[in-house]
Structures are given as structure tokens and as C-alpha cells.
C-alpha atoms as a PDB file:
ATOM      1  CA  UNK A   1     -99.186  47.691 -55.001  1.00  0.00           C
ATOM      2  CA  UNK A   2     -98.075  44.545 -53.333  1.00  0.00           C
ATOM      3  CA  UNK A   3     -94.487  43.251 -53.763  1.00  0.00           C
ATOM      4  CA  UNK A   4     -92.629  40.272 -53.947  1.00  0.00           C
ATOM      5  CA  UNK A   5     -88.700  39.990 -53.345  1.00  0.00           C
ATOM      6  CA  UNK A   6     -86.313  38.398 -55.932  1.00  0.00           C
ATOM      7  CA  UNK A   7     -82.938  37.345 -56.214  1.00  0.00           C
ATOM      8  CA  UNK A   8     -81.107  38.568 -59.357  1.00  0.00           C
ATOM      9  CA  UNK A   9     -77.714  38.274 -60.448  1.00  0.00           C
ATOM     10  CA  UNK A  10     -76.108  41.516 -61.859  1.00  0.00           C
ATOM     11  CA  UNK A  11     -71.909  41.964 -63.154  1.00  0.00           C
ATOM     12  CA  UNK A  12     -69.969  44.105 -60.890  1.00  0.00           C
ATOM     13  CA  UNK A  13     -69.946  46.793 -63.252  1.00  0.00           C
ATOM     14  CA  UNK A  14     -73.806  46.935 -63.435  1.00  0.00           C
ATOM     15  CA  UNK A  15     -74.205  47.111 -60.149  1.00  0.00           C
ATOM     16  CA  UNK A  16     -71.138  49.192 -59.938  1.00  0.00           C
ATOM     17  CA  UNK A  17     -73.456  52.361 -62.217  1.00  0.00           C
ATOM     18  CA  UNK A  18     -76.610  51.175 -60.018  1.00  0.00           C
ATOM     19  CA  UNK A  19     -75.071  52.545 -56.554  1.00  0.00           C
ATOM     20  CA  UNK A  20     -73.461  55.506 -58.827  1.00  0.00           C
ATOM     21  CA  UNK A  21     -77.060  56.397 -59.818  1.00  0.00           C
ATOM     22  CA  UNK A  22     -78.675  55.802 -56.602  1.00  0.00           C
ATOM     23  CA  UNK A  23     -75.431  57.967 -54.922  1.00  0.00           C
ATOM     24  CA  UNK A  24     -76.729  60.648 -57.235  1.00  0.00           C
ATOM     25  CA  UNK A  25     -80.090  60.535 -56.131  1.00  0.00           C
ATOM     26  CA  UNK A  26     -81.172  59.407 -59.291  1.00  0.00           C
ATOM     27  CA  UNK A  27     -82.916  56.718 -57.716  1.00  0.00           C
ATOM     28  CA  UNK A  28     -84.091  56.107 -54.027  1.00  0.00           C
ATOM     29  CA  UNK A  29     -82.549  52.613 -53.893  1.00  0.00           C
ATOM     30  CA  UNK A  30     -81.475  49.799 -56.424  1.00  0.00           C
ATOM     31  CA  UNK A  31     -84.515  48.291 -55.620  1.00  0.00           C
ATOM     32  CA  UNK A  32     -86.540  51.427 -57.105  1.00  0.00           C
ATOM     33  CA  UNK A  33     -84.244  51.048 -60.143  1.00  0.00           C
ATOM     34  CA  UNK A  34     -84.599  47.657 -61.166  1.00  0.00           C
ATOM     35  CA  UNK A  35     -87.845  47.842 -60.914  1.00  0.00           C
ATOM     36  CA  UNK A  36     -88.292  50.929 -62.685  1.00  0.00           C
ATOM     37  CA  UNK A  37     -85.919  49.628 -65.549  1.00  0.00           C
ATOM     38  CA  UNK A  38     -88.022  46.287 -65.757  1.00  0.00           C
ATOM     39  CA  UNK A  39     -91.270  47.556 -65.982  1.00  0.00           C
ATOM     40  CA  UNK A  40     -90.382  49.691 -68.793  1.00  0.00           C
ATOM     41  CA  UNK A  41     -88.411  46.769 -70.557  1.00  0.00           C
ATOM     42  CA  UNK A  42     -92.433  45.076 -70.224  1.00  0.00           C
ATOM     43  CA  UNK A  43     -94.052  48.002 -71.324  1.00  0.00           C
ATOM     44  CA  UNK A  44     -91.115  48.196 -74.420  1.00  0.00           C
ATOM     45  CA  UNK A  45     -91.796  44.490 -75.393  1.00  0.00           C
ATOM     46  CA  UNK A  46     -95.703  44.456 -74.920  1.00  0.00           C
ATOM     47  CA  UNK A  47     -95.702  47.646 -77.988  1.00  0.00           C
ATOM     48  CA  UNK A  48     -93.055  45.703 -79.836  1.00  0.00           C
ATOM     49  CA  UNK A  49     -95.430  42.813 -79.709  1.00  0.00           C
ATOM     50  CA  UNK A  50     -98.401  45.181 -80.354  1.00  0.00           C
ATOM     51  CA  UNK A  51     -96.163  46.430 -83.802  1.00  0.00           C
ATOM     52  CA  UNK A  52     -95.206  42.818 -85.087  1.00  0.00           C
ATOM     53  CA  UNK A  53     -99.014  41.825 -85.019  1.00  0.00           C
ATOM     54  CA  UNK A  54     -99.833  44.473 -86.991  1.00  0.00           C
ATOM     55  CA  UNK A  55     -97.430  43.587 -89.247  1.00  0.00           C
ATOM     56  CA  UNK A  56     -99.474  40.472 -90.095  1.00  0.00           C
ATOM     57  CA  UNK A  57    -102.631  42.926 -91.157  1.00  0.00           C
ATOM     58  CA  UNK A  58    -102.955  43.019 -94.798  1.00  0.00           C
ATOM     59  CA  UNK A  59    -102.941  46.850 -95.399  1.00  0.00           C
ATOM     60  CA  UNK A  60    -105.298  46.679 -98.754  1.00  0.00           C
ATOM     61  CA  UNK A  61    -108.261  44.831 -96.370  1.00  0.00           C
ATOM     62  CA  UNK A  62    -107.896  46.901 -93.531  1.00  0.00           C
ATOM     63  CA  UNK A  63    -108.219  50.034 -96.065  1.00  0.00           C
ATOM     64  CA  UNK A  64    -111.303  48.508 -97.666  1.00  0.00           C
ATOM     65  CA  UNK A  65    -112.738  47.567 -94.506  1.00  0.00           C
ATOM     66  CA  UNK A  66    -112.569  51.085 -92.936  1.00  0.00           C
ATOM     67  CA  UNK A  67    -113.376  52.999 -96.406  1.00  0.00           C
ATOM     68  CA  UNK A  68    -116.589  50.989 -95.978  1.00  0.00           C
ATOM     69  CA  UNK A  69    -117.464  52.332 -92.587  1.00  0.00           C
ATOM     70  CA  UNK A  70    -116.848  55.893 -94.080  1.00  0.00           C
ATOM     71  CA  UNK A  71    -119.027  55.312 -96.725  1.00  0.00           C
ATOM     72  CA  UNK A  72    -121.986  54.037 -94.737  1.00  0.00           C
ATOM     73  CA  UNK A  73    -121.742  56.673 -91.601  1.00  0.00           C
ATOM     74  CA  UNK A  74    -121.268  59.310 -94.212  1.00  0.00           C
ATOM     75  CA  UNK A  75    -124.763  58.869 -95.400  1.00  0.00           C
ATOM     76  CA  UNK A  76    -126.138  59.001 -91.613  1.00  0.00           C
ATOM     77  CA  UNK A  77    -124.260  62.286 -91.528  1.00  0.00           C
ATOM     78  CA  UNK A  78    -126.459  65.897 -91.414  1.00  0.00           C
ATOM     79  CA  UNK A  79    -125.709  68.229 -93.587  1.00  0.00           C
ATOM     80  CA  UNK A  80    -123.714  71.433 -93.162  1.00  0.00           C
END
């Protein structure tokens, strides 16, 4: 994966439990940790996004809608 370097600002204190966790061997450097911590603050936000769409599906179509799919595969179906 190719990289790119950033500056970021961080309090004391943050950066203060970053070298405490990377001390511990928690992380291999801060660098591993930030970027560990910000791509699962992406990943967080892109299912949050994912959740508030859905929120916008009425819940009485989408039943229809699938019930309908049911109904016409079920008669494609064998017997048992």
C-alpha cells in the first residue's frame, strides 16, 4: 500500500497515551497507531452512513417488494 506523510496536531496528553501504548508494544510506532485508529474511525462512519440511509427506506415497501420475490420464486421452486 503506498503512503503519504501528514502533519497532525495532537494535545500533550494524547500523545502523552500514544508513546505509553507504543512503550507497551501495543503498537509498533505512533505512526502504526494513528493510522490504525483512523482507518477504523472511516470504516465506523462509512456503516453509520450505510445505517442513516436505510433509515430513509420505507419499511412497509421494502416488505412488499421482497414478499413479492418470495411469492414468484416460490412457484419456480421443486417440490419436496
Amino acid at each position: 500500500m503506498k503512503t503519504a506523510k501528514i502533519a497532525v496536531s495532537l494535545d500533550k496528553e494524547t500523545v502523552a497515551e500514544v508513546d505509553r501504548l507504543v512503550k507497551r508494544g501495543r503498537f509498533p510506532s505512533r505512526s502504526s497507531l494513528v493510522q490504525q485508529a483512523l482507518e477504523e474511525k472511516l470504516r465506523k462512519l462509512g456503516r453509520s452512513r450505510l445505517a442513516s440511509e436505510c433509515l430513509k427506506l420505507d419499511a412497509d415497501f421494502e416488505q412488499r417488494l421482497s414478499e413479492e420475490g418470495i411469492v414468484a420464486e416460490a412457484k419456480e421452486w421443486p417440490e419436496y
